[in-house]
C-alpha atoms as a PDB file:
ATOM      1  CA  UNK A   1       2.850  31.186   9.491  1.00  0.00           C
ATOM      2  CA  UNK A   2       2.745  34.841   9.392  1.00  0.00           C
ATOM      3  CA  UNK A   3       4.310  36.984   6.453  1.00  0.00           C
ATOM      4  CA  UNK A   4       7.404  39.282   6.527  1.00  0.00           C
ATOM      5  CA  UNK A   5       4.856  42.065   5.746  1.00  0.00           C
ATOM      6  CA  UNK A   6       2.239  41.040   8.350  1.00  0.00           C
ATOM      7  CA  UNK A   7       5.474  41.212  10.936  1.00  0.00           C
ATOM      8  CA  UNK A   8       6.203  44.510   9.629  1.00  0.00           C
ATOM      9  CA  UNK A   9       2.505  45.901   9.614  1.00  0.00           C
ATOM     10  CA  UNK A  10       2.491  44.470  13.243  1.00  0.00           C
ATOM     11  CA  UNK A  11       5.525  46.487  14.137  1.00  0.00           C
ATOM     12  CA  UNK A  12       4.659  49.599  12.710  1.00  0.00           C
ATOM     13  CA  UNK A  13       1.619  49.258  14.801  1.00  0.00           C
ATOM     14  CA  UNK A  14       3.873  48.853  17.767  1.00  0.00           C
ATOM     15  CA  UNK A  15       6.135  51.657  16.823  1.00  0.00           C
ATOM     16  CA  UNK A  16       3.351  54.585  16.476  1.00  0.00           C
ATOM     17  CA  UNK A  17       1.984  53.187  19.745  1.00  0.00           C
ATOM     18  CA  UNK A  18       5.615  53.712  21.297  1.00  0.00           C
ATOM     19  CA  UNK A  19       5.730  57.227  19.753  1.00  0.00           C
ATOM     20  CA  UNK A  20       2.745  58.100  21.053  1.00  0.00           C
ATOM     21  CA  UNK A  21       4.005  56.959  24.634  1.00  0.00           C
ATOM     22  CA  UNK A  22       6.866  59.076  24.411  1.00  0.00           C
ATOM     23  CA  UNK A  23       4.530  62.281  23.016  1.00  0.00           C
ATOM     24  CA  UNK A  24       2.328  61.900  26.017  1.00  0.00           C
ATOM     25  CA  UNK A  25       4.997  61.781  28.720  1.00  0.00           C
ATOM     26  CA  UNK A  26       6.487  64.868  27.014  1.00  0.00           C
ATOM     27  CA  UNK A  27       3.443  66.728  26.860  1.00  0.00           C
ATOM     28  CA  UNK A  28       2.826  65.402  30.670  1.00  0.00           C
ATOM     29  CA  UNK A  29       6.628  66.545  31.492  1.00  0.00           C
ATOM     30  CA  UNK A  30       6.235  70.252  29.898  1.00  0.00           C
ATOM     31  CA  UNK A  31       2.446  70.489  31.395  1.00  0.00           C
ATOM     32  CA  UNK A  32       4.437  69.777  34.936  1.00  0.00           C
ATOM     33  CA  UNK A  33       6.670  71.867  34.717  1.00  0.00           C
ATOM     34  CA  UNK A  34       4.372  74.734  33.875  1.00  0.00           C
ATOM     35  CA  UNK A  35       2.672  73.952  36.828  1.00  0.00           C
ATOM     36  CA  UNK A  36       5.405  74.163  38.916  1.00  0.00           C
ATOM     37  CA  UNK A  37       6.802  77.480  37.419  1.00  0.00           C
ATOM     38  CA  UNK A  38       3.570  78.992  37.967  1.00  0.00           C
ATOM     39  CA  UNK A  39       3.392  78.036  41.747  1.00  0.00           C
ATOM     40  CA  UNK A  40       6.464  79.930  41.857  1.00  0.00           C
ATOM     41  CA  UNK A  41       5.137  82.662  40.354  1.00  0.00           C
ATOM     42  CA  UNK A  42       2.326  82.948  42.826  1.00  0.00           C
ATOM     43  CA  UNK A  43       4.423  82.186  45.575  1.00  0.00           C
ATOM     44  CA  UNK A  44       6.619  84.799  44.649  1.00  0.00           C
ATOM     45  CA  UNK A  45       3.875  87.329  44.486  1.00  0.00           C
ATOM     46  CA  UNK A  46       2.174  86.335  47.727  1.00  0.00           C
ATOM     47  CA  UNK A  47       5.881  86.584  49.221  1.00  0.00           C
ATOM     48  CA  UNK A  48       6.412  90.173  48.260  1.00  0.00           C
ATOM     49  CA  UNK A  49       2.664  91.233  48.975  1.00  0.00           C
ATOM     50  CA  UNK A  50       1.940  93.449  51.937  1.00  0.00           C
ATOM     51  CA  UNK A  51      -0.768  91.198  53.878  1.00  0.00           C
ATOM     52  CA  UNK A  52       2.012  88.715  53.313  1.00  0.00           C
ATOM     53  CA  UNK A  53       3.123  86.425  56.305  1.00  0.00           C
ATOM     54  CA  UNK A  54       6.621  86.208  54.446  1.00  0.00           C
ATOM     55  CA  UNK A  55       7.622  88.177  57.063  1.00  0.00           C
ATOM     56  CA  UNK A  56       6.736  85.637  59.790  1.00  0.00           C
ATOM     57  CA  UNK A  57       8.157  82.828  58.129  1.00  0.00           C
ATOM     58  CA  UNK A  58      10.407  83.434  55.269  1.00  0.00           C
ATOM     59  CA  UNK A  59      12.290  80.621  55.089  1.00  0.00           C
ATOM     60  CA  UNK A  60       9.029  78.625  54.575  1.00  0.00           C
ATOM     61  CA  UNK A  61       8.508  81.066  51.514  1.00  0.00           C
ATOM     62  CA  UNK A  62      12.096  80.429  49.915  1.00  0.00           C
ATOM     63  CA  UNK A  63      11.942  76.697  50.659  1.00  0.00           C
ATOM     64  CA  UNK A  64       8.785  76.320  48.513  1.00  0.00           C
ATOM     65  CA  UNK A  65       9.361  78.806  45.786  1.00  0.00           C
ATOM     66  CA  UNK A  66      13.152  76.637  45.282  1.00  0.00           C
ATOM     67  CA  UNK A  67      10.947  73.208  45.847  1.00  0.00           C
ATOM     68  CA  UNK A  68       8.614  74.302  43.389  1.00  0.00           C
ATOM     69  CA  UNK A  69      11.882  75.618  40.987  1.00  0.00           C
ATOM     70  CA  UNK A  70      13.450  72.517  41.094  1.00  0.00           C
ATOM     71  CA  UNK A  71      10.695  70.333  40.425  1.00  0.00           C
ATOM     72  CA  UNK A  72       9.946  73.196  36.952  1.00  0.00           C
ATOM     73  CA  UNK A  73      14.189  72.253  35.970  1.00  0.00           C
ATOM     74  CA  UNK A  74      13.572  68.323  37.283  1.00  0.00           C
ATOM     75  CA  UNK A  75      10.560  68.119  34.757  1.00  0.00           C
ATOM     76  CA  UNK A  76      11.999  70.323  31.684  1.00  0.00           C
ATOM     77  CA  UNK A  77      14.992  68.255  31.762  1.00  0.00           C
ATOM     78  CA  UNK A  78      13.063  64.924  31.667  1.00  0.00           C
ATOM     79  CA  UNK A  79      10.999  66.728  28.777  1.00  0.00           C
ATOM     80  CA  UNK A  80      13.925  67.359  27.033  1.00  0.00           C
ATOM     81  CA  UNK A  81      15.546  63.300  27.528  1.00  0.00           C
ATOM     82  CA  UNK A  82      11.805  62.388  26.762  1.00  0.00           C
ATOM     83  CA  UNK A  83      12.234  64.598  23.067  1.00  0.00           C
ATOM     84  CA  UNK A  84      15.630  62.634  22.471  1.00  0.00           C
ATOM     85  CA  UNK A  85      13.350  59.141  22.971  1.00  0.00           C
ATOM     86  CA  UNK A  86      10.786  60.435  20.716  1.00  0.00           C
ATOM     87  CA  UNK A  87      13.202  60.966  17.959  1.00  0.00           C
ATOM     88  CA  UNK A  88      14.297  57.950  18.276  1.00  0.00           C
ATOM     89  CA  UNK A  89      10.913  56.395  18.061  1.00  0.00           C
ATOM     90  CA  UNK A  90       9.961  58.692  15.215  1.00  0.00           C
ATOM     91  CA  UNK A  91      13.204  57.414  13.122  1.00  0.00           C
ATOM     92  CA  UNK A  92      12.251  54.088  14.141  1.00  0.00           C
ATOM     93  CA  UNK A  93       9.263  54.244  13.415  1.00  0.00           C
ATOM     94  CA  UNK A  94       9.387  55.964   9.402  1.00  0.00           C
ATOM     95  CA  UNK A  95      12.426  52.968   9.114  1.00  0.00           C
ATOM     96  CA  UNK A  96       9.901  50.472   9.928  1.00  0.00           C
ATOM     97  CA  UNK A  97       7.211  51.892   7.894  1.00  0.00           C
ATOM     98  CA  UNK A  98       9.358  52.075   4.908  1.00  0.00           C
ATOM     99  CA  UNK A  99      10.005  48.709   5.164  1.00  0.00           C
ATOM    100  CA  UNK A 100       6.856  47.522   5.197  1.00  0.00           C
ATOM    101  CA  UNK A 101       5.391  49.861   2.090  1.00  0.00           C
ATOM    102  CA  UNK A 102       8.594  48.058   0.360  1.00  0.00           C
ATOM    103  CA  UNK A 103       7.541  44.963   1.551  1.00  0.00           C
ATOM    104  CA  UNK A 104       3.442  45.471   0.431  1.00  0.00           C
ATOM    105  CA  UNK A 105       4.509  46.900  -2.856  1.00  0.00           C
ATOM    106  CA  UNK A 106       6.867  43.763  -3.866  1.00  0.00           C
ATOM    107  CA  UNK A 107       4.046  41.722  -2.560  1.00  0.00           C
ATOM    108  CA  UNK A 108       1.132  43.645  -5.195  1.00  0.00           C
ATOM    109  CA  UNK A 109       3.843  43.191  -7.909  1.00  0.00           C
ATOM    110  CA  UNK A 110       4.112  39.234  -7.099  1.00  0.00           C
ATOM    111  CA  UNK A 111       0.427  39.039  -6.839  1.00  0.00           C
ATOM    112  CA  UNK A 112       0.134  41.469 -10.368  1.00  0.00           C
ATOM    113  CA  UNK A 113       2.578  38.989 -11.933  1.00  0.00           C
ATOM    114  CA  UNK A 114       1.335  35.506 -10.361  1.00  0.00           C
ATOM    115  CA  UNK A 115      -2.158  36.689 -12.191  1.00  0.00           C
ATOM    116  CA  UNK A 116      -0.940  37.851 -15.418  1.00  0.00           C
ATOM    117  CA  UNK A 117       0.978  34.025 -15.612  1.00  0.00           C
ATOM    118  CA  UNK A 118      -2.461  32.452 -14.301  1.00  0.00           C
ATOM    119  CA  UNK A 119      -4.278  34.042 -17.442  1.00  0.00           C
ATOM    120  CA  UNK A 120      -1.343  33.369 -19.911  1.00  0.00           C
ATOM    121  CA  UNK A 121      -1.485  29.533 -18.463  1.00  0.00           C
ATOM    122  CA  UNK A 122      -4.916  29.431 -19.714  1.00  0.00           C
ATOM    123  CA  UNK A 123      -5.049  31.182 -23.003  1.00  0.00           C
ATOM    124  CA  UNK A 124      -2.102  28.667 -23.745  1.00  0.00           C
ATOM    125  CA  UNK A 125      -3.452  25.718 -22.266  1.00  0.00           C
ATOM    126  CA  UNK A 126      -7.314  26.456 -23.066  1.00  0.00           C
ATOM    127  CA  UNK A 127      -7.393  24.366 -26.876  1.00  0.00           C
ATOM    128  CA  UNK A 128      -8.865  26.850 -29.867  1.00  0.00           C
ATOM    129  CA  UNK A 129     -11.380  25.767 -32.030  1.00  0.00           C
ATOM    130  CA  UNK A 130     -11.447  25.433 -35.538  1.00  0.00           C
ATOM    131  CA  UNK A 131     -14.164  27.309 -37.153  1.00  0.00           C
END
């Protein structure tokens, strides 16, 4: 049967590893949107250049450029819910670990105690000669 501490080690464990899940979508989410704001950017530059076939087909221009600016406000908004669940985890997580360094150090101190009444047991019990 497992400990309370082992649990607790076992769900810190889990914890950081759901933390880190929520740090890599973020960093996945903000990397995306970059992305996307930057093939704006370009599209935007190529639109107002003078070899340019904007003015053959403009509305292909302002179709992508708003594509590729809603995907950059789709992506910083799911960053930003994403931030919100790594909070969370990051509370969760320093909760949990609290718990368990509570849990390991009242575990040491029965251990410390357990072993100072083992060695009093045998001084007491151990019979002293008579010189």
């Amino acid at each position: 049967m497992t400990t309370r501490r082992e649990r607790l080690r076992k769900l810190v464990e889990v914890q950081e590893q759901l933390k880190a899940l929520h740090e890599t979508r973020r960093a996945s989410l903000l990397a995306e949107a970059a992305a996307a704001d930057e093939e704006a950017k370009m599209l935007a530059e190529r639109f107002d250049a003078d070899d340019s076939l904007a003015v053959l087909f403009p509305d292909i221009y302002h179709n992508r450029i708003a594509g590729a600016l809603a995907r950059r406000d789709a992506r910083l908004a799911a960053a930003r819910l994403e931030a919100g669940l790594l909070a969370t985890a990051t509370a969760r997580t320093n909760m949990v670990e609290r718990a368990y360094q509570t849990e390991r150090r009242a575990d040491e101190r029965q251990r410390g105690d357990r072993e100072r009444l083992d060695l009093i047991e045998q001084k007491l019990g151990k019979p002293q000669s008579d010189p």
